[in-house]
Protein backbone atom coordinates (compact mmCIF):
# COMPACT_ATOMS: atom_id res chain seq x y z
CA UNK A 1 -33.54 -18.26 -35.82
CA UNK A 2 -36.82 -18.46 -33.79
CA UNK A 3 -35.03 -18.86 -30.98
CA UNK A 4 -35.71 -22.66 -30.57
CA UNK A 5 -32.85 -24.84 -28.56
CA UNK A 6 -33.09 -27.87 -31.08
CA UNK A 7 -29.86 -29.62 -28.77
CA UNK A 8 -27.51 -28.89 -25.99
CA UNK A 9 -24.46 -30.88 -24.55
CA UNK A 10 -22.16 -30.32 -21.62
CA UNK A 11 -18.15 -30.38 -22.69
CA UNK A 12 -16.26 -30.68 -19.82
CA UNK A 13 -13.05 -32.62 -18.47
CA UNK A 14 -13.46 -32.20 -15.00
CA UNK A 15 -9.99 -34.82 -14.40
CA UNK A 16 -8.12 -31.54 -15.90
CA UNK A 17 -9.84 -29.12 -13.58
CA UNK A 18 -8.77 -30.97 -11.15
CA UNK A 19 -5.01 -31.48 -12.21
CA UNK A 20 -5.14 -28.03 -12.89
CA UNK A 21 -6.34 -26.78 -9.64
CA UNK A 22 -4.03 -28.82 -7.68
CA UNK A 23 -0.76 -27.33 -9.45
CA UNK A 24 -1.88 -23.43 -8.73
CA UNK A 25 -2.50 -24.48 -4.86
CA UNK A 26 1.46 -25.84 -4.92
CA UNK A 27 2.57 -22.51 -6.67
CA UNK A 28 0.75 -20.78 -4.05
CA UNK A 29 2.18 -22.64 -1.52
CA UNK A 30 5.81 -22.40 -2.74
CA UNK A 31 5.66 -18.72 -3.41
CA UNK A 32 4.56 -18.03 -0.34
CA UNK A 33 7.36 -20.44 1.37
CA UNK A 34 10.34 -19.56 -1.34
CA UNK A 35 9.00 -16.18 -2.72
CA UNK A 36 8.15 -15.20 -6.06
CA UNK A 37 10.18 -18.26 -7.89
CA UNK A 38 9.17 -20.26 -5.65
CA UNK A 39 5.92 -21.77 -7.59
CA UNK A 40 7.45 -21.82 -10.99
CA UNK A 41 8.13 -25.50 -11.28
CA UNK A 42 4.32 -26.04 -10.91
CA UNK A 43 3.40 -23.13 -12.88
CA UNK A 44 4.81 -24.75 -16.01
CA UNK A 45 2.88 -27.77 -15.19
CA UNK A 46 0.06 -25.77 -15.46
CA UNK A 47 1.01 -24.25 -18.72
CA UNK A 48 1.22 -27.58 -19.88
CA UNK A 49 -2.23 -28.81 -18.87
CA UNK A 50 -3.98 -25.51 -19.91
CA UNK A 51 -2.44 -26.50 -23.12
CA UNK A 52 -3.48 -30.17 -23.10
CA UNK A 53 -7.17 -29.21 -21.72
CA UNK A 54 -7.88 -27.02 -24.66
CA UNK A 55 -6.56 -29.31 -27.55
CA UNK A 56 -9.23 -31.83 -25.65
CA UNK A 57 -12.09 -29.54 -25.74
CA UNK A 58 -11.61 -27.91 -28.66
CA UNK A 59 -11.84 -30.54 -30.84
CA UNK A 60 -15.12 -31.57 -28.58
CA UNK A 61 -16.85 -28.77 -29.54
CA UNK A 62 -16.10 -28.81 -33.51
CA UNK A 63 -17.25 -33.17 -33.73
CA UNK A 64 -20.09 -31.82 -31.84
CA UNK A 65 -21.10 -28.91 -34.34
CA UNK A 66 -20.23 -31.71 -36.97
CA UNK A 67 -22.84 -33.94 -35.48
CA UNK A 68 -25.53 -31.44 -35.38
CA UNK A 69 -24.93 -30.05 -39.05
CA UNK A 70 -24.90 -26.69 -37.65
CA UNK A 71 -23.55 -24.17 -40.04
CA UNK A 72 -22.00 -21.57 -37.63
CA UNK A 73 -20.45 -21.49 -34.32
CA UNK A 74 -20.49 -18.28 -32.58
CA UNK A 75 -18.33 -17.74 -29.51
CA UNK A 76 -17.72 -14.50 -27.59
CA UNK A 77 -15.11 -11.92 -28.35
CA UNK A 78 -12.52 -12.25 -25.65
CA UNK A 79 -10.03 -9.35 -26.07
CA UNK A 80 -7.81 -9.66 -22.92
CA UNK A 81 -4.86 -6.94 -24.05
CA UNK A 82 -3.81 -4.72 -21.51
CA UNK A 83 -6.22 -6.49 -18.31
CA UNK A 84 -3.61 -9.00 -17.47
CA UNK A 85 -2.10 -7.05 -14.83
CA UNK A 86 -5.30 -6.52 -13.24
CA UNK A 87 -6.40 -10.27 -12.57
CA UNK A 88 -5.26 -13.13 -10.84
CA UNK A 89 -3.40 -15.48 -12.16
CA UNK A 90 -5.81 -18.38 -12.11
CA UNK A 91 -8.70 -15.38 -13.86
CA UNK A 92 -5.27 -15.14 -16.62
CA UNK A 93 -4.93 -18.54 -16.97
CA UNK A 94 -8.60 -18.99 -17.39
CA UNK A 95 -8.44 -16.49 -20.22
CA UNK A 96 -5.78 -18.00 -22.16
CA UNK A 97 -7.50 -21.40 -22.10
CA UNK A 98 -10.60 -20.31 -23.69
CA UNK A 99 -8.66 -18.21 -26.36
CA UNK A 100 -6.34 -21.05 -27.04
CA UNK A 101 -10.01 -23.39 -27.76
CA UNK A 102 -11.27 -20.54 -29.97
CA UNK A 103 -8.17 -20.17 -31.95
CA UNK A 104 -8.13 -24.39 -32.41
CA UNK A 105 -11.81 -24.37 -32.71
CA UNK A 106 -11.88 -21.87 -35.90
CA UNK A 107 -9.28 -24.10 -37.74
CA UNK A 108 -10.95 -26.88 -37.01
CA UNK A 109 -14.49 -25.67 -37.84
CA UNK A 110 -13.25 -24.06 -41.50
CA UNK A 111 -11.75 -27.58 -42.23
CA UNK A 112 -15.14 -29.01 -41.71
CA UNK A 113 -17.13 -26.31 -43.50
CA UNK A 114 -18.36 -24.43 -40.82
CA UNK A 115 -18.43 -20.89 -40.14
CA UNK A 116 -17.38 -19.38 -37.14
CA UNK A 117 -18.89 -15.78 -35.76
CA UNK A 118 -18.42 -13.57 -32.38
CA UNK A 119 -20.71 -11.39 -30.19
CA UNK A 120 -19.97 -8.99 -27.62
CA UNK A 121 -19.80 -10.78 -24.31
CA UNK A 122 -21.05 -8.15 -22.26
CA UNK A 123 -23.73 -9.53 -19.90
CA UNK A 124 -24.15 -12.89 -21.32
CA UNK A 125 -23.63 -14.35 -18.03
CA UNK A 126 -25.22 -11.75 -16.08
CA UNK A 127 -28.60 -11.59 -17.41
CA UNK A 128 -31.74 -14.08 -17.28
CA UNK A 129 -31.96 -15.28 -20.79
CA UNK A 130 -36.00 -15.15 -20.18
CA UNK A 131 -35.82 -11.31 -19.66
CA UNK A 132 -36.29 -11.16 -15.96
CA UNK A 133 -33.17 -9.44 -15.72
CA UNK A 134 -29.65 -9.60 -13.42
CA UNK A 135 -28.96 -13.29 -12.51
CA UNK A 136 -27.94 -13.69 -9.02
CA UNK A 137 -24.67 -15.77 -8.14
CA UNK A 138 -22.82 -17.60 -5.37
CA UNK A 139 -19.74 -16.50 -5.05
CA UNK A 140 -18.51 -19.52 -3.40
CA UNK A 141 -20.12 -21.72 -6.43
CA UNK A 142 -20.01 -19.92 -9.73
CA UNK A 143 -21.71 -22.49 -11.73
CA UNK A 144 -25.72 -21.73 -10.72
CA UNK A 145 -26.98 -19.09 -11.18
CA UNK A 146 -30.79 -17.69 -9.54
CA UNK A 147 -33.32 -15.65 -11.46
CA UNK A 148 -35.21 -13.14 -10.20
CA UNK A 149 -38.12 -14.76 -10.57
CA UNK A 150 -36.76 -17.73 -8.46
CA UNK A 151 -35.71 -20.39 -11.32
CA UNK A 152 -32.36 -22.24 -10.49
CA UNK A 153 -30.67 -22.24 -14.00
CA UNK A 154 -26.91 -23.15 -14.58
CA UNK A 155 -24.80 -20.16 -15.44
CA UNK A 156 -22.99 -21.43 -18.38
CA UNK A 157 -26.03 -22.57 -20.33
CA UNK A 158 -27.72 -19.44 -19.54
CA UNK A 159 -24.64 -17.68 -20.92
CA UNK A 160 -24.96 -20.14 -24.07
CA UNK A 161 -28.58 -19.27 -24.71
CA UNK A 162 -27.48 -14.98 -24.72
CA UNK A 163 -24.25 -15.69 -27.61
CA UNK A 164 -26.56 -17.90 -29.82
CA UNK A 165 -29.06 -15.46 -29.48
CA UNK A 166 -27.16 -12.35 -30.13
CA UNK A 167 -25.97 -14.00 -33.36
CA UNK A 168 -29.07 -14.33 -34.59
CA UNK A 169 -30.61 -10.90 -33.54
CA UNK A 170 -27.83 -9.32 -35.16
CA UNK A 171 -28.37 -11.51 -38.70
CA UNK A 172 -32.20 -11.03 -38.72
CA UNK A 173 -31.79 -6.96 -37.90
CA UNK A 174 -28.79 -6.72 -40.77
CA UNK A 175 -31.09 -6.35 -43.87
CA UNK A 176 -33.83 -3.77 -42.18
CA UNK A 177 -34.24 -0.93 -43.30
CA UNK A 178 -33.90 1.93 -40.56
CA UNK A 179 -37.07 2.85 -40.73
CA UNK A 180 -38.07 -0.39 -40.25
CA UNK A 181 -35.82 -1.06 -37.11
CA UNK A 182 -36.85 2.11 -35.77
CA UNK A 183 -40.12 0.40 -35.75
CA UNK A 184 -39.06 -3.13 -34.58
CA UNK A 185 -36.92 -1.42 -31.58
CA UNK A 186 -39.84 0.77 -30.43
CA UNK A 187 -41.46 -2.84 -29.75
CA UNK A 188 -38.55 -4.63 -28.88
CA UNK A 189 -36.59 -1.95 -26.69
CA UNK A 190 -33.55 -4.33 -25.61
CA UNK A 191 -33.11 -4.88 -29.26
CA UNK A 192 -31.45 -1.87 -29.49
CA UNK A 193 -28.55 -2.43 -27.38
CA UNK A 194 -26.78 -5.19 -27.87
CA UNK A 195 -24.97 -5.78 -24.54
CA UNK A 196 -28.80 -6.21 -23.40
CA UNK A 197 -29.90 -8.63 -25.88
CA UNK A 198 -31.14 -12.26 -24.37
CA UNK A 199 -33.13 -15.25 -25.79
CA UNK A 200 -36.27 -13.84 -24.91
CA UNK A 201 -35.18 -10.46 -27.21
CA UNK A 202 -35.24 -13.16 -30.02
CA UNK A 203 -38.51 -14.26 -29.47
CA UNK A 204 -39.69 -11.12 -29.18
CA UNK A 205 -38.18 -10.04 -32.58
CA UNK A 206 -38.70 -12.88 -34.57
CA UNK A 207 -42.81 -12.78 -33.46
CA UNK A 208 -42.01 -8.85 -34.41
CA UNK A 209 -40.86 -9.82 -38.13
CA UNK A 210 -43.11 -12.43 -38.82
CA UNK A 211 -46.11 -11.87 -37.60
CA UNK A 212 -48.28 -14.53 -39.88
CA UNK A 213 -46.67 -17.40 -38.63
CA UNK A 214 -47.82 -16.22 -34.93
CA UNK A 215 -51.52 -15.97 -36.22
């Protein structure tokens, strides 16, 4: 709740990326060569490794959680109705992957005792989580990400830092009293809107709330 990273761990199955990558260039290709049907043979073999990636990671992340005795895992809210249209289909197949993981994750995670909570994903990626502000990206390499005050940081983790953060903003502002949030946001401006909220908002407000164990 102070805002200290106590562990971190890459999950990935970069085999599947692969796989998975591979099968939307052939449905590109055959659409493009046969029309609209033409890629459906490999889009089903995508369905079926978007399905097989996320019952891999999934379960990743809960033995994980298990392993460090957390109590909660908090994950973004991902509402996707009625923006389907608007994306691409590798951006909708992207989308249902990581709601198919949350949806296996949460049964998984109640089965092992552990509570699972969401945050509002706006700006989690986009923002520095040590307050310097936008993040800037490559948009030929999505993974790193460049601070404005010149750090190289890897966009994911940055993202990671924001959710757990906003988690526990949100559980340390819940019993205030409005007069005394009034007070703590007046110090702690971002604190007031969520969608700006970073590690270094955490920091602040934590110092904010207990100031004897900064002394």
């Amino acid at each position: 709740s102070d805002g200290a990273v106590l562990a971190r761990k890459f999950i990935d199955f970069p085999s599947e990326k692969d796989r998975l990558d591979t099968q939307l260039g052939r449905a590109r290709r055959g659409q493009r060569e046969n029309g609209y049907r033409g890629g459906n043979r490999h889009m089903r073999k995508v369905t079926r490794i978007n399905t097989d990636h996320a019952r891999k990671v999934a379960p990743a992340i809960v033995r994980y959680a298990v392993a460090m005795d957390v109590d909660v895992i908090v994950m973004e809210h991902l509402d996707i109705t009625g923006k389907a249209n608007g994306k691409s289909k590798a951006q909708r197949l992207h989308m249902w992957r990581k709601r198919e993981i949350q949806d296996i994750v949460v049964h998984q995670a109640h089965r092992a005792g552990i509570r699972v909570r969401y945050v509002n994903p706006a700006n989690t990626s986009r923002l520095a989580f040590d307050g310097s502000g936008y993040v800037l990206r490559d948009n030929r390499n999505a993974s790193p990400c460049r601070f404005s005050t010149g750090k190289q940081y890897n966009c994911d983790l940055n993202a990671s830092y924001n959710i757990g953060a906003r988690y526990f903003i949100r559980e340390l502002l819940k019993p205030v009293s409005e007069t005394k949030r009034s007070r703590l946001v007046a110090k702690v401006p971002e604190a007031e809107r969520r969608t700006r909220c970073t590690l270094s908002t955490l920091f602040s407000l934590y110092v904010e709330l207990n100031p004897q164990r900064d002394s």
